[in-house]
N, C-alpha and C. Protein backbone atom coordinates (compact mmCIF):
# COMPACT_ATOMS: atom_id res chain seq x y z
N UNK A 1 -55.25 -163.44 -189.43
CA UNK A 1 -55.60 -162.57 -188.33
C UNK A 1 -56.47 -163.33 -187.34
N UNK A 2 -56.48 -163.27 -185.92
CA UNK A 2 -57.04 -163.91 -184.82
C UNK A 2 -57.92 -163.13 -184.77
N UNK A 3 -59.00 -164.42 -184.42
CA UNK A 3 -60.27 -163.67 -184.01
C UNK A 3 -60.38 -162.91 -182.71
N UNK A 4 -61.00 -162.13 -182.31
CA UNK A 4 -60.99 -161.05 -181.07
C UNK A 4 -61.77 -162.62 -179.93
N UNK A 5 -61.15 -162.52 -178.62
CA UNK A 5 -61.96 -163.37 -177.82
C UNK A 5 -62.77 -162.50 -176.97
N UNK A 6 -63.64 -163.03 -176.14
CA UNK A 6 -65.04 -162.32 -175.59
C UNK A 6 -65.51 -162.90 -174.13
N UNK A 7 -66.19 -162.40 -173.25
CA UNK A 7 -67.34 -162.92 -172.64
C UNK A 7 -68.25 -162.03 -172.50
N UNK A 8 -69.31 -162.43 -171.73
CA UNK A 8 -70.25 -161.15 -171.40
C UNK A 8 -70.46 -161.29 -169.72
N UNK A 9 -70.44 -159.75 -169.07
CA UNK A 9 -71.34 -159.88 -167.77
C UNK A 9 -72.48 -159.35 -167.77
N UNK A 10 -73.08 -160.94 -166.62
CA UNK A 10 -74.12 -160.51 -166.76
C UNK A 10 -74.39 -160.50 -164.95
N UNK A 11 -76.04 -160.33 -164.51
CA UNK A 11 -76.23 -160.41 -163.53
C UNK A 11 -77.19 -161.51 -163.53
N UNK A 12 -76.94 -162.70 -162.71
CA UNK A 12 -78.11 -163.70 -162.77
C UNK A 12 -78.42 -164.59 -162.15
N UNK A 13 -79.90 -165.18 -161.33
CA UNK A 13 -79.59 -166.02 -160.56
C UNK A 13 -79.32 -167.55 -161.09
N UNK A 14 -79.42 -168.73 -160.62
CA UNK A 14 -80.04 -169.84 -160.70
C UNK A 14 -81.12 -170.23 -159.87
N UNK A 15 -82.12 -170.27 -161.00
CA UNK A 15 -83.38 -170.45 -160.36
C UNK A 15 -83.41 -171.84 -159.67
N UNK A 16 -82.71 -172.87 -159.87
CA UNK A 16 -83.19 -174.00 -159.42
C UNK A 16 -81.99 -174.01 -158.07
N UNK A 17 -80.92 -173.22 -157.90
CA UNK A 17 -79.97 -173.55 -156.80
C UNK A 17 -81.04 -172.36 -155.73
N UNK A 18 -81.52 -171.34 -156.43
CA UNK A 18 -82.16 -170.21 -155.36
C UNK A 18 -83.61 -171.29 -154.73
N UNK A 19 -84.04 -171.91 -155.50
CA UNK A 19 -85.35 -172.96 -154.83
C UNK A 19 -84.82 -174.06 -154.08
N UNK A 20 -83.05 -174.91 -154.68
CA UNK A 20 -82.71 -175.41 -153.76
C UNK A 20 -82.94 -174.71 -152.06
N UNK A 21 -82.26 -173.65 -152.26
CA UNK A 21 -81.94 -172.83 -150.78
C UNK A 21 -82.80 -172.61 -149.93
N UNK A 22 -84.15 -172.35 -150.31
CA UNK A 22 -85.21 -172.29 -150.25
C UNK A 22 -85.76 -173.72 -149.60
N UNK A 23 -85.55 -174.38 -150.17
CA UNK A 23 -86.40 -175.57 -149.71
C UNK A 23 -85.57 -175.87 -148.85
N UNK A 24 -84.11 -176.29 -148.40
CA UNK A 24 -83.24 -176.48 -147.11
C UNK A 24 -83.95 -175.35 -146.10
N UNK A 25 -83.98 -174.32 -146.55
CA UNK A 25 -83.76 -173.36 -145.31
C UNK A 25 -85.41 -174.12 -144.91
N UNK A 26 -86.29 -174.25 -145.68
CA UNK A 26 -87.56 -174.70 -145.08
C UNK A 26 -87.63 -175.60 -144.11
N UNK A 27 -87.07 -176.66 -145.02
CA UNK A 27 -86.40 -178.24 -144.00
C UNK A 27 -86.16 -177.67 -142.77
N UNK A 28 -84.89 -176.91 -142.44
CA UNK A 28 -84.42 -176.52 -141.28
C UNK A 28 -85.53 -175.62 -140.50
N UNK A 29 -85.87 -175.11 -140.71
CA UNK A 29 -86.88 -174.51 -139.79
C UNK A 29 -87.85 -175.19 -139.37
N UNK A 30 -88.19 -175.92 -140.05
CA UNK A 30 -89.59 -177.46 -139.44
C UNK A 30 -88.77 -177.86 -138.68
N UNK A 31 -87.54 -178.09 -138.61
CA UNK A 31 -87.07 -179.34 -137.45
C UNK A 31 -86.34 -178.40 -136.44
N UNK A 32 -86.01 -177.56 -136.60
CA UNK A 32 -85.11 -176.62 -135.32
C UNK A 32 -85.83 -176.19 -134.25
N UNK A 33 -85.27 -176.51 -133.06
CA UNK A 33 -85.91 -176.59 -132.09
C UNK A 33 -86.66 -175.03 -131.56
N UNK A 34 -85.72 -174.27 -131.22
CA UNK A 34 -85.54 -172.61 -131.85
C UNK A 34 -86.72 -172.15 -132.22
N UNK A 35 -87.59 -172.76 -133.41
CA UNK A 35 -88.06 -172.36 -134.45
C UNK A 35 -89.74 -173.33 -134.21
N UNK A 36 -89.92 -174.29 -133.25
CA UNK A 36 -90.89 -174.89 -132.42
C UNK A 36 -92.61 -173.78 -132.49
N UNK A 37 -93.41 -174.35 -132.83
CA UNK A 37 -94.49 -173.55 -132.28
C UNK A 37 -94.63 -172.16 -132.49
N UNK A 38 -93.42 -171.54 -133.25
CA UNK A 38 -93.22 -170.48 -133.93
C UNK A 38 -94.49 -170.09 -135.19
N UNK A 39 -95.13 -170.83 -136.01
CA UNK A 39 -95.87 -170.86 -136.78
C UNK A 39 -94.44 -170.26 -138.52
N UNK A 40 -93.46 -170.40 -138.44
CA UNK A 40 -92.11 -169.68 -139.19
C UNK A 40 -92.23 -170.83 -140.37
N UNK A 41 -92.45 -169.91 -141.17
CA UNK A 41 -92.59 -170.24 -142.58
C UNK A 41 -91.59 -169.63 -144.00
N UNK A 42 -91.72 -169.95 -145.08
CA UNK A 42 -90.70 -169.47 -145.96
C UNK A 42 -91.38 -170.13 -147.47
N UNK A 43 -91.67 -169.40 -148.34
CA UNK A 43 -92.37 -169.53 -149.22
C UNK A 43 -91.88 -168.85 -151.20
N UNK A 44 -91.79 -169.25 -151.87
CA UNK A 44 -91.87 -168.21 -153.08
C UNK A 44 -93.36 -167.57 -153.12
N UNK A 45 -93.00 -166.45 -153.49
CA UNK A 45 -94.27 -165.77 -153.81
C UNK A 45 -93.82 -164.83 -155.35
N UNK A 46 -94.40 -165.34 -156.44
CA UNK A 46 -94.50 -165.28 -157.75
C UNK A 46 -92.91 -165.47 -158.13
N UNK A 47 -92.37 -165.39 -159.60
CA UNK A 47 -91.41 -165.96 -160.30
C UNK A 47 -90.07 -165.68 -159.12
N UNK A 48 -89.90 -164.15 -158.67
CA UNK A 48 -88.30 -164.26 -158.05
C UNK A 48 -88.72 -163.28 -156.80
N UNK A 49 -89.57 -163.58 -155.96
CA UNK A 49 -90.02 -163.21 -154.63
C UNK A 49 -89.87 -164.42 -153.73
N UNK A 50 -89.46 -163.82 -152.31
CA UNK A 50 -89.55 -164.84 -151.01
C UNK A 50 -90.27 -164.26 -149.95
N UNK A 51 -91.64 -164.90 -149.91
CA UNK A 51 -92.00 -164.47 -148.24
C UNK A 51 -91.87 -165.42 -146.94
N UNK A 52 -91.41 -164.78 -145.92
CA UNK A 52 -91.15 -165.36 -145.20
C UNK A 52 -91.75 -165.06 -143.44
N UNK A 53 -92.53 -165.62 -143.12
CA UNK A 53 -93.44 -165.40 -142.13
C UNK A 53 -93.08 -166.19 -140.93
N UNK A 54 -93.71 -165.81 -139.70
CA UNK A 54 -93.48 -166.07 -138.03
C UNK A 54 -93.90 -165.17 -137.35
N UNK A 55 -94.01 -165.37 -136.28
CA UNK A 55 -95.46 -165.23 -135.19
C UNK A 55 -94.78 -164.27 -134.40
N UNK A 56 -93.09 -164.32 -133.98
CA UNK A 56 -92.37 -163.02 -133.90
C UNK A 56 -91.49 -162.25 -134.45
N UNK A 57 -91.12 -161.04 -134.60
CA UNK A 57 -90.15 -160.42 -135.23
C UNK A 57 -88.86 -161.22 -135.15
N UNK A 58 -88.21 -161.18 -133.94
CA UNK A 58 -87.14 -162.15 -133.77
C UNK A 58 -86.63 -163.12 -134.45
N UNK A 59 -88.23 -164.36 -134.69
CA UNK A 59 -88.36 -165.75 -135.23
C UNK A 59 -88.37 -165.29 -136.90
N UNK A 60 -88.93 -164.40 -137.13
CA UNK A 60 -88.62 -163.94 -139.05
C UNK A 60 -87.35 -164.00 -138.88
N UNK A 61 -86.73 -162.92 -138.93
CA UNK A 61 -85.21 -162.36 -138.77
C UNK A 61 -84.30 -163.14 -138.62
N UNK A 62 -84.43 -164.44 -137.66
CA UNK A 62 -83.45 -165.31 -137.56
C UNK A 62 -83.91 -166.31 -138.88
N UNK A 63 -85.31 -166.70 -139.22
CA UNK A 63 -85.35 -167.52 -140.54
C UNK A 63 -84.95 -166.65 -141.36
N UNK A 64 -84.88 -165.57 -141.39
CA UNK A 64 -83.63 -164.65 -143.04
C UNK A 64 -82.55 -165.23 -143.06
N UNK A 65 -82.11 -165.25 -141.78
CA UNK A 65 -80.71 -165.37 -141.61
C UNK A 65 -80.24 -166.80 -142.29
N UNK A 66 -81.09 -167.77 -141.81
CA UNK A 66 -81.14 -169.45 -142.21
C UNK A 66 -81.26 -169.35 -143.31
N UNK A 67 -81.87 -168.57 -144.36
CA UNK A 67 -81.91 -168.43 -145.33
C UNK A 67 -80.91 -168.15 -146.74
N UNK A 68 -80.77 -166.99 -145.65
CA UNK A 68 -79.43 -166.09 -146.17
C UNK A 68 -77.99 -167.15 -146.51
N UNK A 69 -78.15 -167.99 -145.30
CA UNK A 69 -76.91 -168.92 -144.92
C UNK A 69 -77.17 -170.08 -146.31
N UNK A 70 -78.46 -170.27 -146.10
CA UNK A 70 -78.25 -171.98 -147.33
C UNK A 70 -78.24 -171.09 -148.88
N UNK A 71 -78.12 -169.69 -149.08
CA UNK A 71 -78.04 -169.45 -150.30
C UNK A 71 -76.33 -169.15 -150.62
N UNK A 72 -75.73 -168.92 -149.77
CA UNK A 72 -74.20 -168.51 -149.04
C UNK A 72 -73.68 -169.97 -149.60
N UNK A 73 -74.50 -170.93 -149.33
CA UNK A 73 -73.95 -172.41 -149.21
C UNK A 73 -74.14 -173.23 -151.04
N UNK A 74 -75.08 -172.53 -151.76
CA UNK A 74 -75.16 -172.86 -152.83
C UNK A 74 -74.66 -171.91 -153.91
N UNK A 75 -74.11 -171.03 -153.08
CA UNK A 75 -73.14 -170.31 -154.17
C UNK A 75 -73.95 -169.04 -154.59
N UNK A 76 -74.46 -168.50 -154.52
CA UNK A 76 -75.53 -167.32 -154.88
C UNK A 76 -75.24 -166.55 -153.88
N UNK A 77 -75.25 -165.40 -154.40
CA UNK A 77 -74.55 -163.79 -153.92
C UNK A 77 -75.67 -163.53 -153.11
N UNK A 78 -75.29 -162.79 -152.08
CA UNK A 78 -76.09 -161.71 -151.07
C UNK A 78 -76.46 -160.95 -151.59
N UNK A 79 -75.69 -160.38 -152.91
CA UNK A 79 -75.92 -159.06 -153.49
C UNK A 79 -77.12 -159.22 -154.65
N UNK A 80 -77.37 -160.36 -154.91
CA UNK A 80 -78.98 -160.52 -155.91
C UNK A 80 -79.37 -160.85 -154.74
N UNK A 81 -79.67 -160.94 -153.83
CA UNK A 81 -80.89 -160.96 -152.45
C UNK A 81 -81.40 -159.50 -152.04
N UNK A 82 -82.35 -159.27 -151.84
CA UNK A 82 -82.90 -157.73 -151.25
C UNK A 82 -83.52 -158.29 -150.46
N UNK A 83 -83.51 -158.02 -149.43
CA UNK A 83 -84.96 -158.29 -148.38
C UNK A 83 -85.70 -157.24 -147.54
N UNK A 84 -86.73 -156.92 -147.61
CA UNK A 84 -87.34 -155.69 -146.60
C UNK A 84 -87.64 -155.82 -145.06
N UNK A 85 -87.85 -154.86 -144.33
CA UNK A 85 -88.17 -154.84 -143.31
C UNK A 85 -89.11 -155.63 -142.58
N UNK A 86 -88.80 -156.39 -141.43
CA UNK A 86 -90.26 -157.13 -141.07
C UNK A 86 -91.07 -156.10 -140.51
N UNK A 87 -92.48 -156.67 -141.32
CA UNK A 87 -93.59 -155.63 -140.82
C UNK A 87 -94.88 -156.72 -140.19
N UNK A 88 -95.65 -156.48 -139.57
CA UNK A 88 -96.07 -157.08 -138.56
C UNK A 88 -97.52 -156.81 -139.35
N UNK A 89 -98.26 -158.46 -140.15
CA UNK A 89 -99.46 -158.24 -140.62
C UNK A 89 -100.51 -159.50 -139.54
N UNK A 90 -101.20 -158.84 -138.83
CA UNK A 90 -102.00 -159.34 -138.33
C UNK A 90 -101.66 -160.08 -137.03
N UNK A 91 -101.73 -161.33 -136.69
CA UNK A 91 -100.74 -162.49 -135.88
C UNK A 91 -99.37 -162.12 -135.85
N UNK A 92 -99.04 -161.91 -137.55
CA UNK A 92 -97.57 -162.65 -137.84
C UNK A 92 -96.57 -161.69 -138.26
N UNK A 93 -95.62 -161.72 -138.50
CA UNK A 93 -94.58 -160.52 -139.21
C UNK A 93 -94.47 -161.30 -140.33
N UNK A 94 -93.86 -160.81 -141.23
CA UNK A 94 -93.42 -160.97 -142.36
C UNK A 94 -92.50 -160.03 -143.06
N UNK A 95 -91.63 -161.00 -143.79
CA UNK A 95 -90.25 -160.33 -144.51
C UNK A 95 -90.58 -160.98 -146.05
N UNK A 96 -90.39 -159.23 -146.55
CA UNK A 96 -90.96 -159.78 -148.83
C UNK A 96 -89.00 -159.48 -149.21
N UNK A 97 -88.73 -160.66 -149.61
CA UNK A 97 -87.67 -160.60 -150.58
C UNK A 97 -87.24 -160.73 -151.54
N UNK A 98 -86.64 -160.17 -152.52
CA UNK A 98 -86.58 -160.52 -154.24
C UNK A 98 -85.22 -160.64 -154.61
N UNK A 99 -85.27 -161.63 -155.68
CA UNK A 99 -83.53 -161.70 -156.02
C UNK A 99 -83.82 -160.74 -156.99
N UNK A 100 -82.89 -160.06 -157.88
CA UNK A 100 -82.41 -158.88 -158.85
C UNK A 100 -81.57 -159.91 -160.01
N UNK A 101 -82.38 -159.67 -160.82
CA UNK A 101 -81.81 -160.24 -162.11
C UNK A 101 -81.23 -159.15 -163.14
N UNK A 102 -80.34 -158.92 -163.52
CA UNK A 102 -80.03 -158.31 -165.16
C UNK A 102 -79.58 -156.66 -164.53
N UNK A 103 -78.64 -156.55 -165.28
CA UNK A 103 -77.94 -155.06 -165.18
C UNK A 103 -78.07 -154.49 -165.52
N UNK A 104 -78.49 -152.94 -164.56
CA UNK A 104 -79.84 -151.93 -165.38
C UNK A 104 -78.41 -151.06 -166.51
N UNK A 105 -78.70 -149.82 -166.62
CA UNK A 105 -78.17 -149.32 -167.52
C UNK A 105 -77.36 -148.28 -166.59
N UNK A 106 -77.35 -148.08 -166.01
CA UNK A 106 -76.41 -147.38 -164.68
C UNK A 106 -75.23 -148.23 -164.37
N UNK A 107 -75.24 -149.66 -164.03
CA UNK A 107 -74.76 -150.71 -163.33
C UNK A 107 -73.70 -151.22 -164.42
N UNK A 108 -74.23 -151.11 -165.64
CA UNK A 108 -73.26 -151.23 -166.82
C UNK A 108 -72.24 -150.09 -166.99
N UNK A 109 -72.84 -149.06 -166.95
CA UNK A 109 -71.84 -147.99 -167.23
C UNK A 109 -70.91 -148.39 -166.36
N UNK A 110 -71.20 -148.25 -164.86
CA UNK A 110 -70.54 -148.51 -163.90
C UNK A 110 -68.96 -149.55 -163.78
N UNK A 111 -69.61 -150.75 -164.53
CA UNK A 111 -68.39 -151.61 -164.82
C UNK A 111 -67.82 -151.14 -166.03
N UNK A 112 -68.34 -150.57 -166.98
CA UNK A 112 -67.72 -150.38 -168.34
C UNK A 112 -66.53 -148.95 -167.90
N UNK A 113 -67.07 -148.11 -167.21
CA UNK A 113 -66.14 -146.77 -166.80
C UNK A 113 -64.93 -147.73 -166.08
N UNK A 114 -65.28 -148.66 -164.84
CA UNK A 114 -64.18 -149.85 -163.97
C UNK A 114 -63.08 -150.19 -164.84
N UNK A 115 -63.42 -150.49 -166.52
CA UNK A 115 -63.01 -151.56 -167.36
C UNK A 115 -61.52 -150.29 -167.83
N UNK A 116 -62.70 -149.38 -168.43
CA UNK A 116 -61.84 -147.95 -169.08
C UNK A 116 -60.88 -147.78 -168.13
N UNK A 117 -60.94 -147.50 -167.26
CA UNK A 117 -59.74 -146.47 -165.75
C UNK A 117 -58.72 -147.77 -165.66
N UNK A 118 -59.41 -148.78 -164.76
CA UNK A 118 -58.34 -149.37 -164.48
C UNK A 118 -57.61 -150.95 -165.10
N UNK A 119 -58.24 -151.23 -166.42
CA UNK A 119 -58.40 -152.31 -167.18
C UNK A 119 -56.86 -152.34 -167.89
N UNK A 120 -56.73 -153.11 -168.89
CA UNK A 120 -56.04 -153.18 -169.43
C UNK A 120 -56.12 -152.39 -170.84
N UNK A 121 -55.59 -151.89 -171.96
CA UNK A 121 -55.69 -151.13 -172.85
C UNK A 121 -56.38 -151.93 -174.11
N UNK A 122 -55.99 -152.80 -173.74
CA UNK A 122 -56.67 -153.31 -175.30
C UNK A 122 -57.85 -153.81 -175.18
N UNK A 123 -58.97 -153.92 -174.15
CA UNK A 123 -60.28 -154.55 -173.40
C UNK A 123 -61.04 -153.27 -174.47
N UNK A 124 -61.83 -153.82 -175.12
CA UNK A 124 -63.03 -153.31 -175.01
C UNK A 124 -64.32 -153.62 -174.75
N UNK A 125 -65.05 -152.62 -174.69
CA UNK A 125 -66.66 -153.07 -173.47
C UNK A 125 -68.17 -152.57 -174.64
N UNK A 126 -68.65 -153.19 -174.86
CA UNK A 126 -70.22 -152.78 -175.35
C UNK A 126 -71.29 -153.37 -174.59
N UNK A 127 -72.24 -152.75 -174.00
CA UNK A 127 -73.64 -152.52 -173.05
C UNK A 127 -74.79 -153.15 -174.43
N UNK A 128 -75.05 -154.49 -173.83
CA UNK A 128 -76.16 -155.35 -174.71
C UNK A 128 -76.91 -155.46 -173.97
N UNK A 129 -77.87 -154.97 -173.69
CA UNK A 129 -79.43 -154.64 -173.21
C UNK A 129 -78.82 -154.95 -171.09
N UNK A 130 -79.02 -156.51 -171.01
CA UNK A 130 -79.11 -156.57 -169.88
C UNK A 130 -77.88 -156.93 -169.21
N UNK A 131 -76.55 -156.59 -170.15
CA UNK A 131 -75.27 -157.54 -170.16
C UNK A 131 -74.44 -156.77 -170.85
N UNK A 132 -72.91 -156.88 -170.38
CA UNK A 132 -71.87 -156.14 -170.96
C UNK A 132 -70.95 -156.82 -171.58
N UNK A 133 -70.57 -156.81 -173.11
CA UNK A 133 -69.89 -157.55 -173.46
C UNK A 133 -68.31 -157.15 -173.75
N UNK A 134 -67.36 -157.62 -173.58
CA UNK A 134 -66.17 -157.58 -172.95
C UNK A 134 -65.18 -158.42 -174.22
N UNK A 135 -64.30 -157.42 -175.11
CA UNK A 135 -63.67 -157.91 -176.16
C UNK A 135 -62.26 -157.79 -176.14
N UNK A 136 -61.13 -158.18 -177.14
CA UNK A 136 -59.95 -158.15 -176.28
C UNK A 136 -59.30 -159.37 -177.86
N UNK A 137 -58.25 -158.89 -178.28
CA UNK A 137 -57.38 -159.75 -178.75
C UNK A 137 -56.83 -160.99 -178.03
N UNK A 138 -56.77 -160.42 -176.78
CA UNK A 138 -55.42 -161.03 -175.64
C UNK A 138 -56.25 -161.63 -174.86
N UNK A 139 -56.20 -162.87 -175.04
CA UNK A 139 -56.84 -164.00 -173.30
C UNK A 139 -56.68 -163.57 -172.09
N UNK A 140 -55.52 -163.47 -171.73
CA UNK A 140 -54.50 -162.90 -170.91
C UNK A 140 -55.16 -161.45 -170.28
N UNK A 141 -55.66 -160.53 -171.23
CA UNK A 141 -56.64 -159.27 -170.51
C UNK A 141 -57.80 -159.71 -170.23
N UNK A 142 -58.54 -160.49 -170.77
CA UNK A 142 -59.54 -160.71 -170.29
C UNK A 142 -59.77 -161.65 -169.33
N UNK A 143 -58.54 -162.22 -168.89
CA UNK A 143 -58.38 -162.66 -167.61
C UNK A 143 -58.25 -161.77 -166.40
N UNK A 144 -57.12 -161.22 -166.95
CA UNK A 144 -57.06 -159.63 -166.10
C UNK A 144 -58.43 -158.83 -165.69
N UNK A 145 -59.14 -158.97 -166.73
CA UNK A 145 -60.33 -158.16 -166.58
C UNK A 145 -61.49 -158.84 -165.52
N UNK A 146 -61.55 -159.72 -165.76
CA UNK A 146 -62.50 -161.11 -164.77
C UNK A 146 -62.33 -160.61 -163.39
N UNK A 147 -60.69 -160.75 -163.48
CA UNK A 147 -60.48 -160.75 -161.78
C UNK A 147 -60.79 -159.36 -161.04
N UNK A 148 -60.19 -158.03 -162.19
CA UNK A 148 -60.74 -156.77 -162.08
C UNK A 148 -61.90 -156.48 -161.22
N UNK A 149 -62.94 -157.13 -162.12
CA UNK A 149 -64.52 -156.97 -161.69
C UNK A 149 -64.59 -157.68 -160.78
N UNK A 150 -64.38 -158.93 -160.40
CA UNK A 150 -64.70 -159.67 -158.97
C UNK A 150 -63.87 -159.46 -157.74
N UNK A 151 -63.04 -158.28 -158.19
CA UNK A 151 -62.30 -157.94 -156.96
C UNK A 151 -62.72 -156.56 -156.46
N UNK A 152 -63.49 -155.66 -157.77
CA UNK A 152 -64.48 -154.52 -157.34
C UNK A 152 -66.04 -154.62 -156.54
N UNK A 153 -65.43 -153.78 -155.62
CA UNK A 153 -66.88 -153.69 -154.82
C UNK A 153 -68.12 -152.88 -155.45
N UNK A 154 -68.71 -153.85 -156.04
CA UNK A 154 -70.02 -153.75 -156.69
C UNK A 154 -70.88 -153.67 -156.05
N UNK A 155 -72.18 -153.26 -156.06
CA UNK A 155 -73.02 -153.37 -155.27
C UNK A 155 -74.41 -154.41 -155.66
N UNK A 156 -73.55 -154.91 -156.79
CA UNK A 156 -74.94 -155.86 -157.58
C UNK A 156 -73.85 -157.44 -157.89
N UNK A 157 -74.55 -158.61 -158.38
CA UNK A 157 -74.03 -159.76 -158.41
C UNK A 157 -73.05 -159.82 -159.96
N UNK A 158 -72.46 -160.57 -159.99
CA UNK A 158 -71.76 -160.64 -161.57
C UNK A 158 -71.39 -161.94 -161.65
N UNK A 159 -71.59 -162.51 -163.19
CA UNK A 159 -71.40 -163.59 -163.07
C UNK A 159 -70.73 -163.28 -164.70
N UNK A 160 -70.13 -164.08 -164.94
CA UNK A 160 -69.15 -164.02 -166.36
C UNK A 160 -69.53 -165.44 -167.27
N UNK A 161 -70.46 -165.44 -168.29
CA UNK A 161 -70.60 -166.40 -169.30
C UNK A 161 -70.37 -165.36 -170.94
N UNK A 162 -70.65 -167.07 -171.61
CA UNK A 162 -70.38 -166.89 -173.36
C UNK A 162 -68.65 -166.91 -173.27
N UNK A 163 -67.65 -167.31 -172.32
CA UNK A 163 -65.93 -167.14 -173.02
C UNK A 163 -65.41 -167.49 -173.67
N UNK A 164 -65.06 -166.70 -175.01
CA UNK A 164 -64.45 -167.93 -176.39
C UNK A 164 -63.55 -166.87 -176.67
């Protein structure tokens, strides 16, 4: 008898490609002309926060954007990015942003109900704390199933490890 094959989804960043992005988008803003005398800054602030500061609303907003772009460029979803409103502290504005790690218990159901409706029949799904694990006799469905989920509009990131 064959063993059942597997992966799990999960939601997750890379911390060292999200600090790559981070440190480009920095680079680029020191040297862009645009971005001159601006006082426009971009910073971590504790484990998975980004603040990002400048002297006008405008000059934040467009460093999100630079931001937004070198994380686009290292492969990391928009959808683990949150960023808030610029709010205007003192001099400067500032924008607080956090990536979203791990799939709450809503977000699981969510793909596991996806898996049930429109999956293949023999897929089955179990909810492991921060991750959904995804079982299946057949390679072949759980290929099916991969593409399933990355072709559903989610509103959170997914990334697919553990496939044996």
């Amino acid at each position: 008898m064959a063993a059942d094959s597997s992966f799990d989804v999960v939601s997750k960043i890379d911390r060292q490609e999200a600090d790559n992005a981070l440190n480009q988008a920095s680079k680029e803003l020191s040297q862009r002309f645009d971005f001159k005398n601006t006082e426009t800054k971009i910073s971590w602030s504790g484990e998975m926060g980004v603040d990002i500061e400048s002297s006008t609303e405008e000059r934040v907003v467009a460093a999100l954007e630079v931001f937004k772009e070198k994380l686009v460029k290292r492969s990391i979803s928009l959808k683990a990015f949150k960023a808030g409103d610029p709010k205007p502290s003192g001099k400067i504005y500032k924008i607080q942003g956090t990536f979203n790690s791990g799939i709450s218990q809503e977000q699981a159901k969510k793909v596991t109900k996806l898996i049930r409706d429109e999956g293949p029949k023999s897929v089955k799904t179990q909810i492991m704390g921060e991750e959904v694990r995804v079982t299946s006799k057949s390679r072949d469905d759980l290929q099916l199933t991969i593409d399933l989920i990355k072709n559903a509009d989610l509103d959170f990131a997914t990334q697919f490890v553990n496939y044996r």
